[in-house]
Protein backbone atom coordinates (compact mmCIF):
# COMPACT_ATOMS: atom_id res chain seq x y z
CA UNK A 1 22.04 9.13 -5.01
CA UNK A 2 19.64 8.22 -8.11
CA UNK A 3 16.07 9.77 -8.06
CA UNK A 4 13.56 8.40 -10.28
CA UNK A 5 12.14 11.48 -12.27
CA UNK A 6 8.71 11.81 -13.77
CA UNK A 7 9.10 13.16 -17.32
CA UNK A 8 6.00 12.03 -19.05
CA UNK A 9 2.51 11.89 -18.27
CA UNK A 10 -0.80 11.34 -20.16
CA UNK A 11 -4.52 10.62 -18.96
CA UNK A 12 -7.42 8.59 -20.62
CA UNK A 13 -11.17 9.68 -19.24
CA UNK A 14 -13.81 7.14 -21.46
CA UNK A 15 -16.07 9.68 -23.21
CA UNK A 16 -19.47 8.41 -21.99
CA UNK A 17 -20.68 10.41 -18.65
CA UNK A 18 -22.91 8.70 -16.19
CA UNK A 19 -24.91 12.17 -13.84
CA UNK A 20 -26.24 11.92 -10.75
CA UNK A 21 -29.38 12.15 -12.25
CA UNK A 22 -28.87 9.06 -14.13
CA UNK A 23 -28.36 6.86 -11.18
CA UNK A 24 -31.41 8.45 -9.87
CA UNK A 25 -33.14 6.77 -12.98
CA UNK A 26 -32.56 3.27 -11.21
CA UNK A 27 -30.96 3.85 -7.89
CA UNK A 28 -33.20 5.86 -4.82
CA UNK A 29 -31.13 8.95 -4.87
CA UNK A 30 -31.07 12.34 -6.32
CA UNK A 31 -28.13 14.86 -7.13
CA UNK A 32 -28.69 16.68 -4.09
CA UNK A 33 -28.21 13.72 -2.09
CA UNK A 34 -25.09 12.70 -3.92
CA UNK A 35 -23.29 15.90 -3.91
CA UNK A 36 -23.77 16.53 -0.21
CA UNK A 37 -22.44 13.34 1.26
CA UNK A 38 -19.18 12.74 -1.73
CA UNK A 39 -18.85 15.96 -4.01
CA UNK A 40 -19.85 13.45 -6.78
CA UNK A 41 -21.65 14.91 -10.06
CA UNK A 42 -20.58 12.82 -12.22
CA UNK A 43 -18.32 10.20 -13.24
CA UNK A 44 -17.29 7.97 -16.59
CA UNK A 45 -17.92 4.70 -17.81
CA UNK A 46 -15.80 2.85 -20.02
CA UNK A 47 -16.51 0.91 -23.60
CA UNK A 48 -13.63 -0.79 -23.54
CA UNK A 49 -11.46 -3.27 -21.11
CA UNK A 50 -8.92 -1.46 -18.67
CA UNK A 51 -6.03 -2.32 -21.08
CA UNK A 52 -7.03 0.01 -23.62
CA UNK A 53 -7.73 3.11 -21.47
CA UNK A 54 -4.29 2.14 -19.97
CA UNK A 55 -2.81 2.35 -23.59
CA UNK A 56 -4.41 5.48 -24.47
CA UNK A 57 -2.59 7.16 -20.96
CA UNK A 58 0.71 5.39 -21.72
CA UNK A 59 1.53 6.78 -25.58
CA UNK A 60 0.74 10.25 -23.88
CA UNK A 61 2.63 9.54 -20.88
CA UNK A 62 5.61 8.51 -23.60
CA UNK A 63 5.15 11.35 -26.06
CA UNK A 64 5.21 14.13 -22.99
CA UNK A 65 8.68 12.37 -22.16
CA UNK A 66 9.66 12.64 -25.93
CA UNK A 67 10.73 8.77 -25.58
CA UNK A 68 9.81 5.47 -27.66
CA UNK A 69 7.78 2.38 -27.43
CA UNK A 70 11.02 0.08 -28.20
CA UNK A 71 13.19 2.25 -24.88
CA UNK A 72 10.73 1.08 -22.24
CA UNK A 73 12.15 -0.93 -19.78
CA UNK A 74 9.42 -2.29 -17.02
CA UNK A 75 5.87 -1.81 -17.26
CA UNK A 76 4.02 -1.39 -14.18
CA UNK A 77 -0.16 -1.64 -14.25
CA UNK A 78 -1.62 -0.51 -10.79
CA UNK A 79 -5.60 -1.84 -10.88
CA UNK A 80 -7.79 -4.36 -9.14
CA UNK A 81 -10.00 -5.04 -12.29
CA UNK A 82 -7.72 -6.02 -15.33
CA UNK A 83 -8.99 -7.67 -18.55
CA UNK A 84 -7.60 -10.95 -17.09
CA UNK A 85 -5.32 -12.26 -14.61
CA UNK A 86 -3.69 -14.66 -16.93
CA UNK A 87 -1.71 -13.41 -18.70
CA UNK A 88 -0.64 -9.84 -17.04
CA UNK A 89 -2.11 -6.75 -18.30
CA UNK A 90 0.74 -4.88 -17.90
CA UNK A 91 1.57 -7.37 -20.75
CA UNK A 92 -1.63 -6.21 -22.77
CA UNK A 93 -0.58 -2.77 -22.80
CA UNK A 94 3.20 -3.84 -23.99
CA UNK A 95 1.66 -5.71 -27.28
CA UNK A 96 -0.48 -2.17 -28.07
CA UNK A 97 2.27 0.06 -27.53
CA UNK A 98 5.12 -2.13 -29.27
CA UNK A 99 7.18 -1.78 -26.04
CA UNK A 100 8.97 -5.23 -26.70
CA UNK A 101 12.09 -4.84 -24.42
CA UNK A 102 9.72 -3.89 -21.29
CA UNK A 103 9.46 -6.39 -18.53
CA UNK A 104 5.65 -6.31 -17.67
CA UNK A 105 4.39 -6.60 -14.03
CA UNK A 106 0.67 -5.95 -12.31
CA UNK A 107 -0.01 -5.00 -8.80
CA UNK A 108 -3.00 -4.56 -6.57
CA UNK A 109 -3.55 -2.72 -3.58
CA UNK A 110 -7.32 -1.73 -4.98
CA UNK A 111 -7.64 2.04 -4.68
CA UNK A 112 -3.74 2.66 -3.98
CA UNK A 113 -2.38 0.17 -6.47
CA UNK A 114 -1.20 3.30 -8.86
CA UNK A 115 0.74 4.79 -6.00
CA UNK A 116 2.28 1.64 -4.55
CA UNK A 117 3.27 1.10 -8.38
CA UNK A 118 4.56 4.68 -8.12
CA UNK A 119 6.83 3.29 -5.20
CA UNK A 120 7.44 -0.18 -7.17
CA UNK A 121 9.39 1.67 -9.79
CA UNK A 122 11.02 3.96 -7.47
CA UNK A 123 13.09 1.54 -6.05
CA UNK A 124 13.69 -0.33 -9.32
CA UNK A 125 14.90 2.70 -10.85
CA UNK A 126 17.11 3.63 -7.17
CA UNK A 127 18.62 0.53 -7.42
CA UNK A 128 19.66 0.00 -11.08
CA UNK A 129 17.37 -2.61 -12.05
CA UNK A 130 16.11 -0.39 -14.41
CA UNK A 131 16.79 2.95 -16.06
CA UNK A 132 13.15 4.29 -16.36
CA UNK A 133 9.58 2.42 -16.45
CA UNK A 134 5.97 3.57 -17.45
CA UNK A 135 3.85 2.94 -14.54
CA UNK A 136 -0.27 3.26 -14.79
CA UNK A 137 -3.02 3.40 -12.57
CA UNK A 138 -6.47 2.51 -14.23
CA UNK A 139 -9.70 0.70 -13.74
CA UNK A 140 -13.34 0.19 -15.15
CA UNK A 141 -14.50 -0.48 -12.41
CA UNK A 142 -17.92 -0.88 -13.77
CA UNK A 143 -18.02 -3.75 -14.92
CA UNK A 144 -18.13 -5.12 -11.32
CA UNK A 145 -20.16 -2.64 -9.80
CA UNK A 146 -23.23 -3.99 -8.18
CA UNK A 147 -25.32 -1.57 -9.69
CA UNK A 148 -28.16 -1.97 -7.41
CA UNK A 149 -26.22 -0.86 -3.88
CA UNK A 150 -26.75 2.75 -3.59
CA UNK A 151 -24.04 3.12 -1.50
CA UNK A 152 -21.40 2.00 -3.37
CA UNK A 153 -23.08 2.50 -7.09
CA UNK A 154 -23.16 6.66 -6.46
CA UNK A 155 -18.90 6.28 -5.83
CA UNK A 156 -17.04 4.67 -8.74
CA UNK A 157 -16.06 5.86 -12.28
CA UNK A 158 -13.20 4.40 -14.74
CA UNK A 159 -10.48 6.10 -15.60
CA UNK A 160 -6.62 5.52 -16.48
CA UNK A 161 -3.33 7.99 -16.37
CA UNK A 162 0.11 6.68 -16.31
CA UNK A 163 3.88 8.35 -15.70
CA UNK A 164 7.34 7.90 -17.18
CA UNK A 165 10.01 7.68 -14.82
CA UNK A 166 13.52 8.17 -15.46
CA UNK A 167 16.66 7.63 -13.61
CA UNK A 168 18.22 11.54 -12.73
CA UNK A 169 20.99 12.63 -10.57
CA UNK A 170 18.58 15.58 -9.59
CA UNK A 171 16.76 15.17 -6.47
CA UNK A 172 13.23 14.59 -7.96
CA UNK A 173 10.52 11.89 -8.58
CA UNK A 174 9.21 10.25 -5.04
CA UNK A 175 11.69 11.59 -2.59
CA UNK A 176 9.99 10.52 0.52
CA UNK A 177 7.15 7.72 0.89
CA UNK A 178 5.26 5.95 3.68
CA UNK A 179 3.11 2.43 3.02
CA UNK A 180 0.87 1.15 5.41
CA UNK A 181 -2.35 -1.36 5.81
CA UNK A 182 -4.91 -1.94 8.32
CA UNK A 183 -5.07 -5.56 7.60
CA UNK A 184 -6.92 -6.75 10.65
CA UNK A 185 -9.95 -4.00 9.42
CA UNK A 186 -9.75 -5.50 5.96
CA UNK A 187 -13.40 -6.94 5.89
CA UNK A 188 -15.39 -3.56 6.14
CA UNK A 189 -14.02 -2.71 2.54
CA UNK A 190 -15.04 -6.43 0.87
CA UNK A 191 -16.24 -7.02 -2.64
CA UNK A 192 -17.38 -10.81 -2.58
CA UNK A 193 -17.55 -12.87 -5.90
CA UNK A 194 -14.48 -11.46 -7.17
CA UNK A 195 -11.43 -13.85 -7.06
CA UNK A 196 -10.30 -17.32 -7.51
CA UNK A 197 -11.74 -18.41 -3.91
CA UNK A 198 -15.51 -18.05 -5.59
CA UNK A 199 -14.79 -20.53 -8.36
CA UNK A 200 -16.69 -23.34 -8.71
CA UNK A 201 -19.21 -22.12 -5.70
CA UNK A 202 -21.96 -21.00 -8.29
CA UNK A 203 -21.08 -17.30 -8.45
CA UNK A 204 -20.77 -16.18 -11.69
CA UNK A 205 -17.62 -13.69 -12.92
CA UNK A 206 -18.62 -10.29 -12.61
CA UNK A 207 -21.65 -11.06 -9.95
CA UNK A 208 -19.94 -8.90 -7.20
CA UNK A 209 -21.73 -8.03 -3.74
CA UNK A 210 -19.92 -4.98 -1.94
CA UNK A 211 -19.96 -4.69 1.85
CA UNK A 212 -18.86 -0.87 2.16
CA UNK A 213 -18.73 0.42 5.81
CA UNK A 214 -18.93 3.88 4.81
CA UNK A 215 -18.63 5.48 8.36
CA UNK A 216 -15.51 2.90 9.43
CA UNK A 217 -14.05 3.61 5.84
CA UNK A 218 -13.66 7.09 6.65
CA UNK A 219 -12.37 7.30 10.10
CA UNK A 220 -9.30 4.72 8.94
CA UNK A 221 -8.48 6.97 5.48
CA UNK A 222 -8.50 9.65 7.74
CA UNK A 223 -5.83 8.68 10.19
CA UNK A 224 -4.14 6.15 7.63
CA UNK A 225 -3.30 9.03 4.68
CA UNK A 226 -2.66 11.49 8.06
CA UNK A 227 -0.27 8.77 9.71
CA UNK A 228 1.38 8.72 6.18
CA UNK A 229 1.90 12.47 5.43
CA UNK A 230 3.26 13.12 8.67
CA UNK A 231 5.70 10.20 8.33
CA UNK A 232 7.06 11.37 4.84
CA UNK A 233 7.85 14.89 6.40
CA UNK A 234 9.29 13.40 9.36
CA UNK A 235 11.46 11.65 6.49
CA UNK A 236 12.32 14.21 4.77
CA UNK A 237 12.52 16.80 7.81
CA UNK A 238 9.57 19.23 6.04
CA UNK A 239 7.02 20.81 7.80
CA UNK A 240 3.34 21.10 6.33
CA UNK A 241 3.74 24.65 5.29
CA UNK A 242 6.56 23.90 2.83
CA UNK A 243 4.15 21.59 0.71
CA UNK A 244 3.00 23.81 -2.54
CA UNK A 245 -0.25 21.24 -3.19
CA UNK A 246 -1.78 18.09 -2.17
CA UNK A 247 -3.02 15.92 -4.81
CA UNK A 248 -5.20 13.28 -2.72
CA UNK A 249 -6.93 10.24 -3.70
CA UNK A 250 -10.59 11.69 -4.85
CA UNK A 251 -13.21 8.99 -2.79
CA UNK A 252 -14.84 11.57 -0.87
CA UNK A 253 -14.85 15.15 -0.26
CA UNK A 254 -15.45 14.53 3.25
CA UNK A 255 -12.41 12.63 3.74
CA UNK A 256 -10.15 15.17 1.60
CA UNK A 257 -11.55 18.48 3.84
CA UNK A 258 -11.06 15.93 6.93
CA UNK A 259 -7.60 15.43 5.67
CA UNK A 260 -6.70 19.15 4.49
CA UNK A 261 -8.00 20.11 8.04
CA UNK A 262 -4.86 17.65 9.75
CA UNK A 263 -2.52 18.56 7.25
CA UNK A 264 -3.38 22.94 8.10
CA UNK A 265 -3.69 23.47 4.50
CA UNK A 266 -6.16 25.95 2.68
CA UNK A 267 -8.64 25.24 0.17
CA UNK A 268 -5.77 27.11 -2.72
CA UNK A 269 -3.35 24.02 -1.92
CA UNK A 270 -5.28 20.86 -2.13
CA UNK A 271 -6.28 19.70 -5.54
CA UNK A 272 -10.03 18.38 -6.43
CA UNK A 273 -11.14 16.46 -9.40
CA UNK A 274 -13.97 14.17 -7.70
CA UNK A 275 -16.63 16.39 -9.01
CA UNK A 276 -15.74 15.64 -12.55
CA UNK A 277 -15.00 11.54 -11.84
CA UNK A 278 -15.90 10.05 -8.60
CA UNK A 279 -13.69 7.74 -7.28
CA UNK A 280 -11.32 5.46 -9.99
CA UNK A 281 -9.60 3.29 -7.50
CA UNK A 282 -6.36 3.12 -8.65
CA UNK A 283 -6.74 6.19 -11.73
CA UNK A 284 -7.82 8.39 -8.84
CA UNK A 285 -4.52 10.28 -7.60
CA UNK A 286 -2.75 9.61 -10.58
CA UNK A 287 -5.28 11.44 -12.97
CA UNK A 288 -5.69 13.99 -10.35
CA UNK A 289 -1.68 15.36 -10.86
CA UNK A 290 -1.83 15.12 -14.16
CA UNK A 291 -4.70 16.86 -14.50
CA UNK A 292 -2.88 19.57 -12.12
CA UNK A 293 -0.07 19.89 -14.17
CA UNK A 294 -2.44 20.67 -17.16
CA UNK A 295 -4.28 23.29 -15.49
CA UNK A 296 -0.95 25.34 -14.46
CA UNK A 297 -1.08 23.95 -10.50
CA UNK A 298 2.33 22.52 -10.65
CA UNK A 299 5.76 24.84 -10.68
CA UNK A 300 9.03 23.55 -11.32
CA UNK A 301 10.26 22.68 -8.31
CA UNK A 302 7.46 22.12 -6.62
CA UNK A 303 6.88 19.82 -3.10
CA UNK A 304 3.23 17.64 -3.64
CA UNK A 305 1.88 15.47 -1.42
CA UNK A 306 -0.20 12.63 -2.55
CA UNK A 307 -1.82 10.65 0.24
CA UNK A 308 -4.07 7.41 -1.05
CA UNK A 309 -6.12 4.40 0.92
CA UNK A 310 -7.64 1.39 -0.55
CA UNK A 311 -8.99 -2.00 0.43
CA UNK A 312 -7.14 -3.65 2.72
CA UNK A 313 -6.87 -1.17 4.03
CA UNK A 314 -4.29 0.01 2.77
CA UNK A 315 -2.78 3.33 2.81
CA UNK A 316 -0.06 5.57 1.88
CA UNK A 317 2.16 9.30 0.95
CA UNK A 318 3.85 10.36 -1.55
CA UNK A 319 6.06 13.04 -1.53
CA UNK A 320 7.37 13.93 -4.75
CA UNK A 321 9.70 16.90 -5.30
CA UNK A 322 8.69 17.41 -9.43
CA UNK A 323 11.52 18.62 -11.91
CA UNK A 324 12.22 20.96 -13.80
CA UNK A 325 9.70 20.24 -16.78
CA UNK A 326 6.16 20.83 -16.47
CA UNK A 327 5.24 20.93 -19.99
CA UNK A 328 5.05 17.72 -22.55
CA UNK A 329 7.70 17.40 -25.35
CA UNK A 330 5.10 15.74 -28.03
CA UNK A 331 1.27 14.88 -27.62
CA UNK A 332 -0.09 11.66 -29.15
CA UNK A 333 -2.29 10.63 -31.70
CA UNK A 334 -3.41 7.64 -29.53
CA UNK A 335 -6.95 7.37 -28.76
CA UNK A 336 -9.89 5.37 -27.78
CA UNK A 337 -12.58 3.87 -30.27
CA UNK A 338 -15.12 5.84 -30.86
CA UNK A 339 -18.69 5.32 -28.34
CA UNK A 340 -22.18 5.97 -29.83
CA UNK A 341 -23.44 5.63 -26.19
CA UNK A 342 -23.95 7.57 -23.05
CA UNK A 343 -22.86 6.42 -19.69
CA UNK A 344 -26.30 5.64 -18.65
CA UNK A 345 -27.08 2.96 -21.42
CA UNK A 346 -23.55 1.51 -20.91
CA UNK A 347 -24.65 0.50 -17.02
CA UNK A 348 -28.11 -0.27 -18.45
CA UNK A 349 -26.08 -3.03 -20.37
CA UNK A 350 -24.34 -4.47 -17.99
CA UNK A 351 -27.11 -4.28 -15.22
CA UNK A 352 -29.37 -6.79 -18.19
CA UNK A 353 -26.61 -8.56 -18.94
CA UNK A 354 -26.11 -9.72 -14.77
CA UNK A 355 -29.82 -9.75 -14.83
CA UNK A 356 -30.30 -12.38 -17.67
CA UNK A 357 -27.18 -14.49 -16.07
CA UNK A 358 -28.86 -15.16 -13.33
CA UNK A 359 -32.06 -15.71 -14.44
């Protein structure tokens, strides 16, 4: 059988930092408050549209692998706030890297959308469609934020990290997965004014209002992401004690102790992040292993788990058996432009800016 093996990675977290204590500038809260009910303390907020953080991820992801631009075959962008919808970001990203032989593709299954595009390329790659693909998960999600609910204000951060997968004869890449969505619970996770149904209805583009059932939200990642690890073992016939780390999507560390709790696993073999970014939708889990495999958490060899929900609700596991590389070949020179701003003045911006459009 072909296996679909990860080879490169790379990561793009915008410079500017938005505290606790900053929201606590406009929003009712404090850090205290914050930290206590998500593990938040901070998270970042982007300069620049989703395509560029995207392209800053991808030339790592490609230098790590030691590949080129022009030997890119299929481009997958997992997000639910690209630059446009027409034409694809995925295609954005292909024009800054100088990937002209990549077919291009976006996909959106909000907060999972860079593990189903994990799973997208998987079977590409299993079948023979292609030989390897870059696939990203990345969002600014601020730009879309209604900055004046607490509740869902305190959560979100941008972010971007993407992967190179390559066909391999060696069992590793995504050896075992499990998709799922709680469709008929798909209104307590609703962000209205963004999408094609609000045109022409006096809503302006970017004037978003978030209904967030925070308490319902949890109980359904809970038993979604535990539904979907216990599937992939049963898969793969693995027990829980043979995973080495969990690498789960980073919305709340209430959810991710519920979830290490079901799953029997210490504090040692569950990865956290959140503290650093919040919650990037569809950056979240992605960033999260790389940043693992930077910080020495990932062997050669090594079984990970990498549960994820998202509106829709959808949900999901990963389980991905990693090779035999856990260093990059080649770094990149690739980076963002530079930001004379903090992350406080950026969401002062857009907060006047959606103030004077309605006015």
């Amino acid at each position: 059988m072909q296996y679909a093996d990860i080879t490169g990675w790379g990561k793009c977290a915008p410079p500017a930092i938005l505290t606790n204590d900053d929201l606590s500038t406009f929003l009712d809260t404090d850090d205290e408050w914050i930290v206590s009910r998500t593990g938040m303390k901070e998270r970042r907020i982007s300069h620049v549209p989703v395509s560029d953080l995207a392209y800053v991820a991808c030339a790592q992801a490609l230098a790590a692998a030691g590949k080129s631009a022009n030997e890119v075959e299929l481009i997958i962008f997992g997000s639910c706030s690209f630059d446009q919808i027409v034409p694809s970001a995925a295609s954005r990203v292909q024009q800054l890297l100088g990937a002209d032989n990549a077919a291009c593709m976006d996909l959106n299954t909000a907060c999972t959308s860079g593990m189903y595009a994990l799973s997208v390329a998987t079977a590409m790659i299993r079948t023979g469609s292609v030989n390897n693909a870059l696939v990203i998960g990345a969002e600014v999600i601020s730009a879309l934020m209604d900055w004046s609910n607490r509740d869902v204000a305190i959560l979100f951060g941008d972010g971007a990290a993407a992967f190179f997968r390559e066909a391999s004869d060696e069992k590793s890449g995504v050896v075992a997965e499990s998709l799922g969505c709680f469709g008929k619970n798909r209104d307590i996770l609703d962000v209205a004014g963004w999408g094609a149904k609000y045109a022409n209805q006096g809503v302006k583009l970017g004037e978003t209002k978030w209904n967030f059932n925070g308490q319902e939200i949890f109980k359904r990642a809970v038993v979604g992401m535990s539904r979907a690890c216990d599937n992939v073992l049963e898969k793969e016939g693995m027990t829980k004690e043979e995973i080495d780390l969990i690498v789960p999507h980073q919305a709340n560390l209430r959810i991710i102790d519920a979830l290490a709790k079901r799953m029997g696993a210490s504090e040692e073999k569950v990865y956290i992040n959140i503290h650093r970014y919040g919650n990037m939708s569809a950056a979240t889990a992605p960033l999260a292993l790389v940043e693992a495999l930077e910080e020495g958490r990932v062997a050669p060899g090594a079984n990970l788990m990498m549960p994820a929900f998202g509106g829709g609700l959808t949900w999901s596991a990963h389980l991905l058996r990693w090779g035999s590389r856990i260093k990059p070949l080649g770094t990149s020179a690739v980076d963002l432009p530079p930001c004379d701003k903090t992350g406080l003045q950026l969401v002062q911006e857009i907060i006047s800016a959606r103030q004077a459009a309605q006015a």
